[in-house]
Protein backbone atom coordinates (compact mmCIF):
# COMPACT_ATOMS: atom_id res chain seq x y z
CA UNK A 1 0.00 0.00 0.00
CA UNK A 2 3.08 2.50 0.29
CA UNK A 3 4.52 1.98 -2.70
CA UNK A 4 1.01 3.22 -4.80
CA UNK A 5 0.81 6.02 -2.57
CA UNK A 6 4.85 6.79 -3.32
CA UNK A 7 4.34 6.96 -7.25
CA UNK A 8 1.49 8.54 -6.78
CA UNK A 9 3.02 11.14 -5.06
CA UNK A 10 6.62 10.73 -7.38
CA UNK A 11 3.83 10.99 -10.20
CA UNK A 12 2.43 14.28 -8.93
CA UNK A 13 6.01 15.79 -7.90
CA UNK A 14 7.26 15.50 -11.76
CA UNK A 15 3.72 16.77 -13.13
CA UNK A 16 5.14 19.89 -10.87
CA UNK A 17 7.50 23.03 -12.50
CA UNK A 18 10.47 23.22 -10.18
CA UNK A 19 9.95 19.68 -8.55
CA UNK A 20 13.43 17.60 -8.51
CA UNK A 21 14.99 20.63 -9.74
CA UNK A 22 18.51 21.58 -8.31
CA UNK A 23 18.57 25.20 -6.87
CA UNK A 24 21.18 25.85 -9.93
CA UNK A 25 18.41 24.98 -12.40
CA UNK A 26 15.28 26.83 -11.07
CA UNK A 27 17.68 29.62 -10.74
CA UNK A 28 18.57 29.52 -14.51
CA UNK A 29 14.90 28.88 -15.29
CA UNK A 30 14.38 31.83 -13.80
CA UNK A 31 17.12 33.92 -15.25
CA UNK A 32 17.06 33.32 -18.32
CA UNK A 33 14.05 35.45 -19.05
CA UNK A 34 15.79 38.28 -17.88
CA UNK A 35 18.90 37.68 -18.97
CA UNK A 36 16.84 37.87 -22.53
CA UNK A 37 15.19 41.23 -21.55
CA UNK A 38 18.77 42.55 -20.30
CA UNK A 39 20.54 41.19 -23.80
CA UNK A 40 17.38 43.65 -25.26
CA UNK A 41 17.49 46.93 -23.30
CA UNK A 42 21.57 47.31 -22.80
CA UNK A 43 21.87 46.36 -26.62
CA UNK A 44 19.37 49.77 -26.78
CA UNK A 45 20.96 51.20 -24.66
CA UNK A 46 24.25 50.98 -27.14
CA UNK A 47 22.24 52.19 -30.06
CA UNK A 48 21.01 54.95 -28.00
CA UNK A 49 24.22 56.08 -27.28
CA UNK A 50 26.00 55.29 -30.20
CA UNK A 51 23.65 57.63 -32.27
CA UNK A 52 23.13 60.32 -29.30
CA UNK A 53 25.60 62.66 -31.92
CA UNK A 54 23.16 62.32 -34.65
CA UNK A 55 20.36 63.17 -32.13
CA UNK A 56 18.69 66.26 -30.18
CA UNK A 57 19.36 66.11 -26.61
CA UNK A 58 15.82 65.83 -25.80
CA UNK A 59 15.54 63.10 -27.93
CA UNK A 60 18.57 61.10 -26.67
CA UNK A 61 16.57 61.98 -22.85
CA UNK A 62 13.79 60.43 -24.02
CA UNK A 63 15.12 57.25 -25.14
CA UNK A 64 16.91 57.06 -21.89
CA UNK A 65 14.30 57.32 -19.45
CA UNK A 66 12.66 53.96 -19.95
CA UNK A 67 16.14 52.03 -20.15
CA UNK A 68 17.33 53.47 -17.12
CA UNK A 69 13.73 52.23 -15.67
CA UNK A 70 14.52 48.86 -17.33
CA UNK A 71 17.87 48.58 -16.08
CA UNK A 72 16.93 49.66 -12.04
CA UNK A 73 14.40 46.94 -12.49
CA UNK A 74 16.09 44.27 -13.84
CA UNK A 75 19.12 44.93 -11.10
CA UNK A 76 16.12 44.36 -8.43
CA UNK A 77 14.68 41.63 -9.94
CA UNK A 78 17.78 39.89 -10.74
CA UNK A 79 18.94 40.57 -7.10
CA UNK A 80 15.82 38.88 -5.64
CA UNK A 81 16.46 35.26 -7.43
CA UNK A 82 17.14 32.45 -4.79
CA UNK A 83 20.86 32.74 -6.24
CA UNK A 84 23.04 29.28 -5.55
CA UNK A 85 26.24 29.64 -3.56
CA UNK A 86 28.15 29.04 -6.75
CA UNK A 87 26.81 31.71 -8.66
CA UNK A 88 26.03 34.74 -6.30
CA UNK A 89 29.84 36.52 -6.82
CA UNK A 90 28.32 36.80 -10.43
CA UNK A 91 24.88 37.47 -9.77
CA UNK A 92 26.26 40.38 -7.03
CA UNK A 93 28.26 41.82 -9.57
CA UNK A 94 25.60 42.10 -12.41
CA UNK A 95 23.51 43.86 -10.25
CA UNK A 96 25.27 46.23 -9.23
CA UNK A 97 25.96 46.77 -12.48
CA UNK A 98 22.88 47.12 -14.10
CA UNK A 99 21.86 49.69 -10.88
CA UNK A 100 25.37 51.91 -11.95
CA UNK A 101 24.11 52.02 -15.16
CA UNK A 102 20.32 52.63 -14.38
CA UNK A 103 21.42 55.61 -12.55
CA UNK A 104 24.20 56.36 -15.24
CA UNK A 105 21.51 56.33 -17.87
CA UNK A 106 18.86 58.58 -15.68
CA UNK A 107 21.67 60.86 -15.24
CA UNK A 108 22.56 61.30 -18.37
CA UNK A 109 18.87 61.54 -19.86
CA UNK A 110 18.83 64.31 -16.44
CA UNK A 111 21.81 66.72 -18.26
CA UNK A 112 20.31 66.23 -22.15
CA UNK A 113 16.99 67.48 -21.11
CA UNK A 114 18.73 70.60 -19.15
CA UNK A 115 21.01 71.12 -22.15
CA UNK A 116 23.49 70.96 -20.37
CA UNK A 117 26.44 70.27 -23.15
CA UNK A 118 29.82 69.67 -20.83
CA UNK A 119 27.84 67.50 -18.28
CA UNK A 120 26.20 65.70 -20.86
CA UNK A 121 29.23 64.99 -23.00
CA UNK A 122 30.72 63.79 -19.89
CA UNK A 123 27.89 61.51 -18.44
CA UNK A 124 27.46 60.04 -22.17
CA UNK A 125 30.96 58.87 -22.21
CA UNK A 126 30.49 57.35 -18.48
CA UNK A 127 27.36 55.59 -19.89
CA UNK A 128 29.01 53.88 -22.32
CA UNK A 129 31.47 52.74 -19.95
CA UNK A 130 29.31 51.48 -17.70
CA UNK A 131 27.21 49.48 -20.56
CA UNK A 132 30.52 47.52 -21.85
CA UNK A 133 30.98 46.57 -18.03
CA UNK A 134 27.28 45.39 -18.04
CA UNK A 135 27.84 43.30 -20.70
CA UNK A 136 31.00 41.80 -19.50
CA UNK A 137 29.37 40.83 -16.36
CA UNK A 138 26.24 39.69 -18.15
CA UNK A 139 28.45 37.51 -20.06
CA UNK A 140 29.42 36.10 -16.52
CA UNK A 141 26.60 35.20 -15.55
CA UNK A 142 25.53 34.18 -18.44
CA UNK A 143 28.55 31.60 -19.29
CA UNK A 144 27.70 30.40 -15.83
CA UNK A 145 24.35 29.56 -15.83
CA UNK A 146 24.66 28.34 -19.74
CA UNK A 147 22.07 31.07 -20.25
CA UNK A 148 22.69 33.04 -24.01
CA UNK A 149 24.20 35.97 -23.20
């Protein structure tokens, strides 16, 4: 009489998402959705400020707004995965990350709406900075999880 009720309840833990999963792979079930969105909005982000020359500066401020958005919540939502031991150095590091770069970004869009040329120039050239360290830490995280990155 156990062993029915034990495949009956093995039978019901595999019809479950997440049951017999390893920490390591819920976590990469998880992350990989945002690693997607994150592989969307920096590569934006790159456009944005590759072309911010051929741009107005209210323009370039209003493409930045919702990345910066983007990138503050994808550092939060990132950050509140049940990370495994083995991959939280990573994990730690991309977030911080994407918040720099968040605020980076808000900053920036901050100095193109005041027209503020020096400042702006400046803050642009941070930005980009900034996004090729995201995407070297993305690529961390990334490579470590087997995510595509």
């Amino acid at each position: 009489m156990r062993l029915p009720s034990l495949l009956v309840l093995l039978a019901a833990c595999l019809a479950l998402p997440g049951c017999l999963q390893s920490s390591k792979d819920r976590y990469v079930a998880d992350y990989e959705p945002l690693n997607n969105r994150l592989v969307r909005v920096n590569g934006e982000l790159v456009e944005a400020i590759n072309t911010a020359a051929t741009r107005s500066p209210r323009h370039f401020a209003t493409e930045l707004r919702p990345l910066s958005g983007e990138l503050t919540r994808l550092s939060r939502q990132i950050g509140d995965l049940d990370t495994p031991e083995d991959l939280r150095e990573e994990s730690a590091v991309l977030t911080r990350t994407l918040k720099v770069t968040g605020a980076g970004a808000n900053r920036t869009a901050t100095y193109a709406r005041r027209y503020d040329r020096r400042a702006l120039a400046d803050a642009t050239v941070k930005l980009a900075e900034d996004a090729n360290r995201l995407i070297r830490a993305n690529r961390r995280l990334a490579r470590a999880t087997g995510a595509a990155g």
